[in-house]
C-alpha atoms as a PDB file:
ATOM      1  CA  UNK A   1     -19.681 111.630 -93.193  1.00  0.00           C
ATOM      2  CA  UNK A   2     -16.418 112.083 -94.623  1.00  0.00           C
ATOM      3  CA  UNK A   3     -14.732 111.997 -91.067  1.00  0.00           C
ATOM      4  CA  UNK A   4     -16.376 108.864 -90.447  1.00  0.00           C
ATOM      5  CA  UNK A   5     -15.308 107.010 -93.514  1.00  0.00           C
ATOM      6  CA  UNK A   6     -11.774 108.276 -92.460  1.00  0.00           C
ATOM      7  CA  UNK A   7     -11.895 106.849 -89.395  1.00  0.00           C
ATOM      8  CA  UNK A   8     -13.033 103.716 -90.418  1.00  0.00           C
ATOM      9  CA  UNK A   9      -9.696 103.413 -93.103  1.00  0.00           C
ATOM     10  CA  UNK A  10      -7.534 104.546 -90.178  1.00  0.00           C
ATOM     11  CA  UNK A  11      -8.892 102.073 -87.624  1.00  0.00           C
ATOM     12  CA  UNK A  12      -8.588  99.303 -90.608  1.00  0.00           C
ATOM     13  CA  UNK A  13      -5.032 100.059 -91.295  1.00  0.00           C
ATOM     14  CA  UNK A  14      -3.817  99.799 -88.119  1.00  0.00           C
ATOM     15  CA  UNK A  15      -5.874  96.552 -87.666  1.00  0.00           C
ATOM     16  CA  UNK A  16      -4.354  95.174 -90.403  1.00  0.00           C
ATOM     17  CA  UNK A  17      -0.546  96.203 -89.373  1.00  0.00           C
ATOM     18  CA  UNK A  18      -1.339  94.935 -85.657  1.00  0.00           C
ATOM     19  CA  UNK A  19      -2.305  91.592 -87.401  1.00  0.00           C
ATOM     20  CA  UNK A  20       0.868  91.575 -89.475  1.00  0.00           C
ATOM     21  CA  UNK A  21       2.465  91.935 -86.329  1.00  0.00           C
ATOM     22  CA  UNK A  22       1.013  89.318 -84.406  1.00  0.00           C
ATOM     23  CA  UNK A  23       1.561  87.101 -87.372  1.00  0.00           C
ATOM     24  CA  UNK A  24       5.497  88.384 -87.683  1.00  0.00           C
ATOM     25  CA  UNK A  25       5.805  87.563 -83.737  1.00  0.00           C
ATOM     26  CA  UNK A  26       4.348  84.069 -83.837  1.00  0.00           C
ATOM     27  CA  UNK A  27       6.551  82.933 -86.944  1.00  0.00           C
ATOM     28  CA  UNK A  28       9.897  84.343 -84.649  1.00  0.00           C
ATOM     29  CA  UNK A  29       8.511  82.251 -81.531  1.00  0.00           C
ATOM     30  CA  UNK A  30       7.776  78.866 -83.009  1.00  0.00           C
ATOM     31  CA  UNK A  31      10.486  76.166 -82.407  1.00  0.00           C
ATOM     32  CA  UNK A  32      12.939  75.065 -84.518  1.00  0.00           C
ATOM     33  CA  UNK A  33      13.543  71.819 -86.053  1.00  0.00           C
ATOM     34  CA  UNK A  34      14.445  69.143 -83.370  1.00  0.00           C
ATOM     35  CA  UNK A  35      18.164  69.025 -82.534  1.00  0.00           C
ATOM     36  CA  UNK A  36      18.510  72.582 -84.858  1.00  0.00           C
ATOM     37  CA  UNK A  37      21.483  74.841 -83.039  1.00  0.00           C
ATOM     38  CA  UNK A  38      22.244  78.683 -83.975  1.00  0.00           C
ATOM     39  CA  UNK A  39      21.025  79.223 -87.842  1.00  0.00           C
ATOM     40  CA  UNK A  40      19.412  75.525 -87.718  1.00  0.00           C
ATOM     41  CA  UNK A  41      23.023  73.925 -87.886  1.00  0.00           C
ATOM     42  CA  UNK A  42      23.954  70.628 -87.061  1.00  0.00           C
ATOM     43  CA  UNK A  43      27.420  70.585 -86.749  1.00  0.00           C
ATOM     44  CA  UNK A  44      29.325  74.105 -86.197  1.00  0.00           C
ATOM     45  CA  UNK A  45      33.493  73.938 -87.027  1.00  0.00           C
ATOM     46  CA  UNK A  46      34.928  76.306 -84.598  1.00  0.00           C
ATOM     47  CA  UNK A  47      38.754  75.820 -85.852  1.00  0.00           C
ATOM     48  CA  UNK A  48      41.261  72.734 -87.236  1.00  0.00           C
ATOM     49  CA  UNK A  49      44.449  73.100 -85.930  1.00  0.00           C
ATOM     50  CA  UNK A  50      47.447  71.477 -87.550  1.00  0.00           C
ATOM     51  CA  UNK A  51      50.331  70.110 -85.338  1.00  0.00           C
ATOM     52  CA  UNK A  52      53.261  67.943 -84.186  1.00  0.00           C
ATOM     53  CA  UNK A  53      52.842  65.810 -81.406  1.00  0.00           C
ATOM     54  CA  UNK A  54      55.644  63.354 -79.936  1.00  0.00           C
ATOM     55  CA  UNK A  55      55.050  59.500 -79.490  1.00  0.00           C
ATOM     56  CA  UNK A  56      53.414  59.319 -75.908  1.00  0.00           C
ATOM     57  CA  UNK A  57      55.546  56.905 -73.616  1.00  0.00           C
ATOM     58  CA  UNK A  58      54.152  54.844 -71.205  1.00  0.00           C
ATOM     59  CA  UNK A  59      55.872  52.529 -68.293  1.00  0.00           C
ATOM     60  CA  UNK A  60      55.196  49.515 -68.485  1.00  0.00           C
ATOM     61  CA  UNK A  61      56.866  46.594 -66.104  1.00  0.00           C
ATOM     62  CA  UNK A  62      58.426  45.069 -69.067  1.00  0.00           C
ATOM     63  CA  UNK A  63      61.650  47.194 -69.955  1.00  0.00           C
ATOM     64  CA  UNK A  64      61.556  48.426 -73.503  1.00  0.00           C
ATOM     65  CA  UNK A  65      63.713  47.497 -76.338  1.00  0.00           C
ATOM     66  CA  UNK A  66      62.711  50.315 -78.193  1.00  0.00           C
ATOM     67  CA  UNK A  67      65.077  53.465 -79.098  1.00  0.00           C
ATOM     68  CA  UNK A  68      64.617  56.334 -76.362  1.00  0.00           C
ATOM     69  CA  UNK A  69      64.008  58.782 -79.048  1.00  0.00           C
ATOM     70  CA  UNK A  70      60.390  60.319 -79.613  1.00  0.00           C
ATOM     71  CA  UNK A  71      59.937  60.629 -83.373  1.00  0.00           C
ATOM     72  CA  UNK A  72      56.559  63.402 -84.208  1.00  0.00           C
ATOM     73  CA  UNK A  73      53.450  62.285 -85.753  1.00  0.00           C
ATOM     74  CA  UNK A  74      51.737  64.995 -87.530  1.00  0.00           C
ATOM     75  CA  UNK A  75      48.114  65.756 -85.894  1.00  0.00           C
ATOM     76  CA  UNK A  76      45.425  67.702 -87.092  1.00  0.00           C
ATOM     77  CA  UNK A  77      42.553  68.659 -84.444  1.00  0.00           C
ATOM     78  CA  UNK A  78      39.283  69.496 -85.401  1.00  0.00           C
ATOM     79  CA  UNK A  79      36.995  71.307 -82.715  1.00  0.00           C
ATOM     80  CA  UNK A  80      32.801  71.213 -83.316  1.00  0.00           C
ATOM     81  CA  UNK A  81      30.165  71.380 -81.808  1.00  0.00           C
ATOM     82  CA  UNK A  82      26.624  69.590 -82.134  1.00  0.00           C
ATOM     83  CA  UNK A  83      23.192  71.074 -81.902  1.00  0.00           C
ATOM     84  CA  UNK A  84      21.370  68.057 -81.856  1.00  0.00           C
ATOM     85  CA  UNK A  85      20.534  65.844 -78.130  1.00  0.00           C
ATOM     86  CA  UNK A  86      22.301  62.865 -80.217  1.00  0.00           C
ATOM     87  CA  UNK A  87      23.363  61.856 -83.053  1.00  0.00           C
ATOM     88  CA  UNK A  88      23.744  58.129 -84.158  1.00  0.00           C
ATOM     89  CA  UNK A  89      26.577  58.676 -86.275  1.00  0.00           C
ATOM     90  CA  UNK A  90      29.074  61.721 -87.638  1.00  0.00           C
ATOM     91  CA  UNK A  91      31.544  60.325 -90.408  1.00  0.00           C
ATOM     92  CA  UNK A  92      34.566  62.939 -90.294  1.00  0.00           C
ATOM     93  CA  UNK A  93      36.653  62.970 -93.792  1.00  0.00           C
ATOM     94  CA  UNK A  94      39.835  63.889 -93.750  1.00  0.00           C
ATOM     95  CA  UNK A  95      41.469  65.463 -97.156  1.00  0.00           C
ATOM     96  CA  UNK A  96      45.900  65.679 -96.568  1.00  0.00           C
ATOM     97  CA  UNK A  97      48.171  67.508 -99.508  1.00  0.00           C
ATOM     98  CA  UNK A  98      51.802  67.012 -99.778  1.00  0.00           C
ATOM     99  CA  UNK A  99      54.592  66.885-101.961  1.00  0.00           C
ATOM    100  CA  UNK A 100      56.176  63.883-101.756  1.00  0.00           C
ATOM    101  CA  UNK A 101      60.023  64.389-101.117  1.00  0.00           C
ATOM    102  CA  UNK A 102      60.944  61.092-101.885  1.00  0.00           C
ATOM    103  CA  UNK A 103      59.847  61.421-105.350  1.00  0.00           C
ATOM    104  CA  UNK A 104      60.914  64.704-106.952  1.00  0.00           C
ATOM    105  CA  UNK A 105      57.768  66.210-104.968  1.00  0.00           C
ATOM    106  CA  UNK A 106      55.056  64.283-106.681  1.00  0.00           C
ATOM    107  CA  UNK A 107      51.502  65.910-105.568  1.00  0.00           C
ATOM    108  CA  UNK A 108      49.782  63.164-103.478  1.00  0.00           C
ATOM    109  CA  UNK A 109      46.372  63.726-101.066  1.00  0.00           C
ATOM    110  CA  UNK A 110      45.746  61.833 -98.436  1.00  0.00           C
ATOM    111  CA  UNK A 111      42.057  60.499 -97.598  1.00  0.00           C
ATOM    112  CA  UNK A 112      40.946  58.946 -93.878  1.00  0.00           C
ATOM    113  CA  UNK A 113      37.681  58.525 -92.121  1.00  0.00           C
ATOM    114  CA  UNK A 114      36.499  58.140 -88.972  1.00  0.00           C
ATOM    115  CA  UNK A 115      32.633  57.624 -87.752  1.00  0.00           C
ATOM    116  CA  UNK A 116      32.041  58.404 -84.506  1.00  0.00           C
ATOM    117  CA  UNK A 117      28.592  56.758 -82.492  1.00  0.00           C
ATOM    118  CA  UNK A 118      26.365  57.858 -80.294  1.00  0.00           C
ATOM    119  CA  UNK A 119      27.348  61.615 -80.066  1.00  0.00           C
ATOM    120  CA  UNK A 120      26.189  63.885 -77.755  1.00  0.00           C
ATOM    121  CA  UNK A 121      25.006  67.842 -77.824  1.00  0.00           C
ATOM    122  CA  UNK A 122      28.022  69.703 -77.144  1.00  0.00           C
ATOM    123  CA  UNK A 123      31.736  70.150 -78.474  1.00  0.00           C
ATOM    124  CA  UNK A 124      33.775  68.036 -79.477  1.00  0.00           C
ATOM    125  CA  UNK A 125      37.083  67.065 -80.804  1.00  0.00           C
ATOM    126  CA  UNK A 126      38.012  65.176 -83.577  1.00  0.00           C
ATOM    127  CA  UNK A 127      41.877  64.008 -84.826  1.00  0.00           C
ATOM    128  CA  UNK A 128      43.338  62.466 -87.824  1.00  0.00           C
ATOM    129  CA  UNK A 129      47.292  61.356 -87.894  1.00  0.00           C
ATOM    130  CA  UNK A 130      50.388  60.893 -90.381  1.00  0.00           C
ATOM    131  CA  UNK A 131      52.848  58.163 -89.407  1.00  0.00           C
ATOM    132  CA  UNK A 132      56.374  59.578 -88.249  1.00  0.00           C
ATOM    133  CA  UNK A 133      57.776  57.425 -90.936  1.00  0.00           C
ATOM    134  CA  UNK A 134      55.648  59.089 -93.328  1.00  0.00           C
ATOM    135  CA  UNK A 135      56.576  61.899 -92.595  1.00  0.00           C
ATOM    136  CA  UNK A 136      60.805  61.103 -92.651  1.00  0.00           C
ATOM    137  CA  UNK A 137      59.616  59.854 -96.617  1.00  0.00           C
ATOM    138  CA  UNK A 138      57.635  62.675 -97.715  1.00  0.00           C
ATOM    139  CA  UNK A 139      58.019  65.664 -95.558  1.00  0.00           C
ATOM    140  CA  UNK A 140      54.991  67.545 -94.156  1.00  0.00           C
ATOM    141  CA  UNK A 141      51.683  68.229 -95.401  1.00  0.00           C
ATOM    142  CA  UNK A 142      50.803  71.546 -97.049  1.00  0.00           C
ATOM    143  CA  UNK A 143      46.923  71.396 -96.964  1.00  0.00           C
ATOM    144  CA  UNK A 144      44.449  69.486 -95.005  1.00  0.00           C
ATOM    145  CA  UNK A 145      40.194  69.653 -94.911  1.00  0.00           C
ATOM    146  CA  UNK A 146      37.592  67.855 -93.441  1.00  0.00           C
ATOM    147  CA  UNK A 147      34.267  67.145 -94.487  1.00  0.00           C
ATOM    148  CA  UNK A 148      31.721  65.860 -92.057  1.00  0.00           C
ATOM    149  CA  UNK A 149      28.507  64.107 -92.978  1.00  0.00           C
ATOM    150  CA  UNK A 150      25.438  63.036 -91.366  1.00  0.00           C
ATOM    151  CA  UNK A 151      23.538  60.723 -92.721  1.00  0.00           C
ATOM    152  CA  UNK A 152      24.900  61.324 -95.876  1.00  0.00           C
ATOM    153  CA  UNK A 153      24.897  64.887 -95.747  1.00  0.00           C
ATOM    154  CA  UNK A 154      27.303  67.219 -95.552  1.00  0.00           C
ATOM    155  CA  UNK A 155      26.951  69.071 -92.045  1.00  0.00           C
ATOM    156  CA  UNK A 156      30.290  70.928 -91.856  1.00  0.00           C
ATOM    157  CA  UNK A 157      33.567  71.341 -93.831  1.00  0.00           C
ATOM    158  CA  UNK A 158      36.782  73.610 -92.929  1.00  0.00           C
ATOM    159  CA  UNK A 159      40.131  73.710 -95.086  1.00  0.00           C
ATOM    160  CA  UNK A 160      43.480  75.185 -94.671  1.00  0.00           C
ATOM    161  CA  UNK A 161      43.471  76.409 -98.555  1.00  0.00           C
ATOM    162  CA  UNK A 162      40.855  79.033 -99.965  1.00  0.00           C
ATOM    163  CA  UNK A 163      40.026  77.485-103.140  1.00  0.00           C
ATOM    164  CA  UNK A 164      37.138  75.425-102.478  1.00  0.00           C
ATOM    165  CA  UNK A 165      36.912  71.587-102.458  1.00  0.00           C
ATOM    166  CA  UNK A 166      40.432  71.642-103.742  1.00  0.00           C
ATOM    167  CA  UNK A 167      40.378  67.972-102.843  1.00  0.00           C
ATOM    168  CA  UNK A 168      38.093  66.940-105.487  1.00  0.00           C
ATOM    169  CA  UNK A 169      40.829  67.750-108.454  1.00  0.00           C
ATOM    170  CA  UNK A 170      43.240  64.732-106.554  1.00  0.00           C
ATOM    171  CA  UNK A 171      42.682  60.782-106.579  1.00  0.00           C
ATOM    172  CA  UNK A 172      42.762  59.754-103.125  1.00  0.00           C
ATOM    173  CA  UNK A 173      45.075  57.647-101.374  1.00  0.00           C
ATOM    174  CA  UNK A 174      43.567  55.778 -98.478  1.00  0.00           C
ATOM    175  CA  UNK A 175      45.403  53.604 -95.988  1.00  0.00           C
ATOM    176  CA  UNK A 176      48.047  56.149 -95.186  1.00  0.00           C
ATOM    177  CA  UNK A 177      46.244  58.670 -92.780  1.00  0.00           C
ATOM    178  CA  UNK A 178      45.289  57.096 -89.267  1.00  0.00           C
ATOM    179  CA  UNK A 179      42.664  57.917 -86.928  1.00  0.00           C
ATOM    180  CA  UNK A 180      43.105  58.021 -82.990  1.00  0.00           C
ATOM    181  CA  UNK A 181      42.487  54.307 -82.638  1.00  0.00           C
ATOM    182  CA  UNK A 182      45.166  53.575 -85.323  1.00  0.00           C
ATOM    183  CA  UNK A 183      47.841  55.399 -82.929  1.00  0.00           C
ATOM    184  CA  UNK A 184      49.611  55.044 -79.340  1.00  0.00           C
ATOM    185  CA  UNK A 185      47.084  58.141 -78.930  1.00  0.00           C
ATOM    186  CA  UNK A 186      44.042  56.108 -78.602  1.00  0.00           C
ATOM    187  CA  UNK A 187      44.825  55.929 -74.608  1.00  0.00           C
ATOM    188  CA  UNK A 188      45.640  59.440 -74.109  1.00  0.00           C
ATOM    189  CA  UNK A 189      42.486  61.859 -72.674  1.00  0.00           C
ATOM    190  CA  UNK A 190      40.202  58.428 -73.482  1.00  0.00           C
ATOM    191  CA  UNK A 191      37.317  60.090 -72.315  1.00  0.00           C
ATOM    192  CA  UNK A 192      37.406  63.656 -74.043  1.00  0.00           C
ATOM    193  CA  UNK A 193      36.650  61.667 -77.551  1.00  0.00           C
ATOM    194  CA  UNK A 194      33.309  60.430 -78.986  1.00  0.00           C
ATOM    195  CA  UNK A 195      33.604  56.118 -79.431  1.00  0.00           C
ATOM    196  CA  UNK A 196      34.721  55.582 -82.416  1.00  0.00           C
ATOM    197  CA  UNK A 197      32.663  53.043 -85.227  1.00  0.00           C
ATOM    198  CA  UNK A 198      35.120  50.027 -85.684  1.00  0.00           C
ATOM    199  CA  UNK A 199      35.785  49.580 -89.345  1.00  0.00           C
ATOM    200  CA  UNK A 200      34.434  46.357 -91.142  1.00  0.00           C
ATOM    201  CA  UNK A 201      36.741  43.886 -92.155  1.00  0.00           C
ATOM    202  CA  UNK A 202      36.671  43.066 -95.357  1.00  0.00           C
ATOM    203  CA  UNK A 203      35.203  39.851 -96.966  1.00  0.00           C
END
């Protein structure tokens, strides 16, 4: 009698752990969200890259009356990739710290953004530019971070600094920072950039 009630609790214990089991396996096979990537992220920063880049020259059969010298824009590249089979639009922030040399090295940060349509899954790069005369005026940046949103939600950020959102303790400046379309860039590897949303002109 007692063997058989025994038997019974074993056989019901491992029932009950082969159901838990079965119940652990389906949760791990059901599909993520549409569009989810690795850890259900949209957008995944893989590195920003600060950098110098000389004005691009191109011929032209008008001779130029420009000087030959190639002054350097500062560049910072931002390389991502997307999860999702499209998105509509990815607004890319841009947050730029200097000391401006020009005025006994008054902090200043730099805000730009750029939306860019109709991106695909896959990686991606995305640029943001300083003016070579900005540059000759204030010297070069000393921290830069991007923020990119979907839909009004933050999907990614990366910075150069380790305190976090360092940019929030700064007023912004806008106008200053330029994105590829803004620049003698715009024509250079056309086709390796997402379309970028033209900005509204305002009323």
């Amino acid at each position: 009698m007692k063997n058989g009630i025994r038997s019974k609790v074993l056989w019901g214990a491992v029932l009950f752990i082969a159901m838990g089991m079965s119940g652990l396996t389906a949760i791990a096979q059901m599909p993520g969200a549409p569009g989810a990537g690795p850890g259900g992220d949209l957008v995944r920063i893989r590195r920003m890259t600060p950098t110098k880049e000389k004005t691009p020259v191109f011929r032209t059969a008008t001779a130029s009356q420009a000087s030959a010298r190639q002054p350097d824009w500062w560049r910072v590249v931002v390389d991502f990739e997307t999860s999702a089979d499209w998105l509509d639009e990815l607004e890319c922030t841009y947050y730029v710290y200097m000391k401006d040399q020009s005025n006994k090295g008054a902090e200043v940060m730099f805000r730009g953004s750029v939306t860019y349509v109709n991106v695909p899954k896959g990686r991606h790069q995305s640029d943001m530019f300083l003016h070579p005369g900005t540059l000759a005026r204030m010297g070069n940046p000393e921290q830069v971070a991007v923020v990119m949103k979907h839909r009004g939600a933050v999907v990614g950020t990366e910075s150069t600094a380790k305190t976090p959102n360092w940019w929030e303790r700064f007023s912004p400046v806008d106008g200053v920072l330029l994105n590829r379309s803004q620049t003698p860039f715009a024509f250079i590897d056309y086709d390796a950039f997402n379309a970028i949303k033209p900005q509204t002109a305002a009323r």
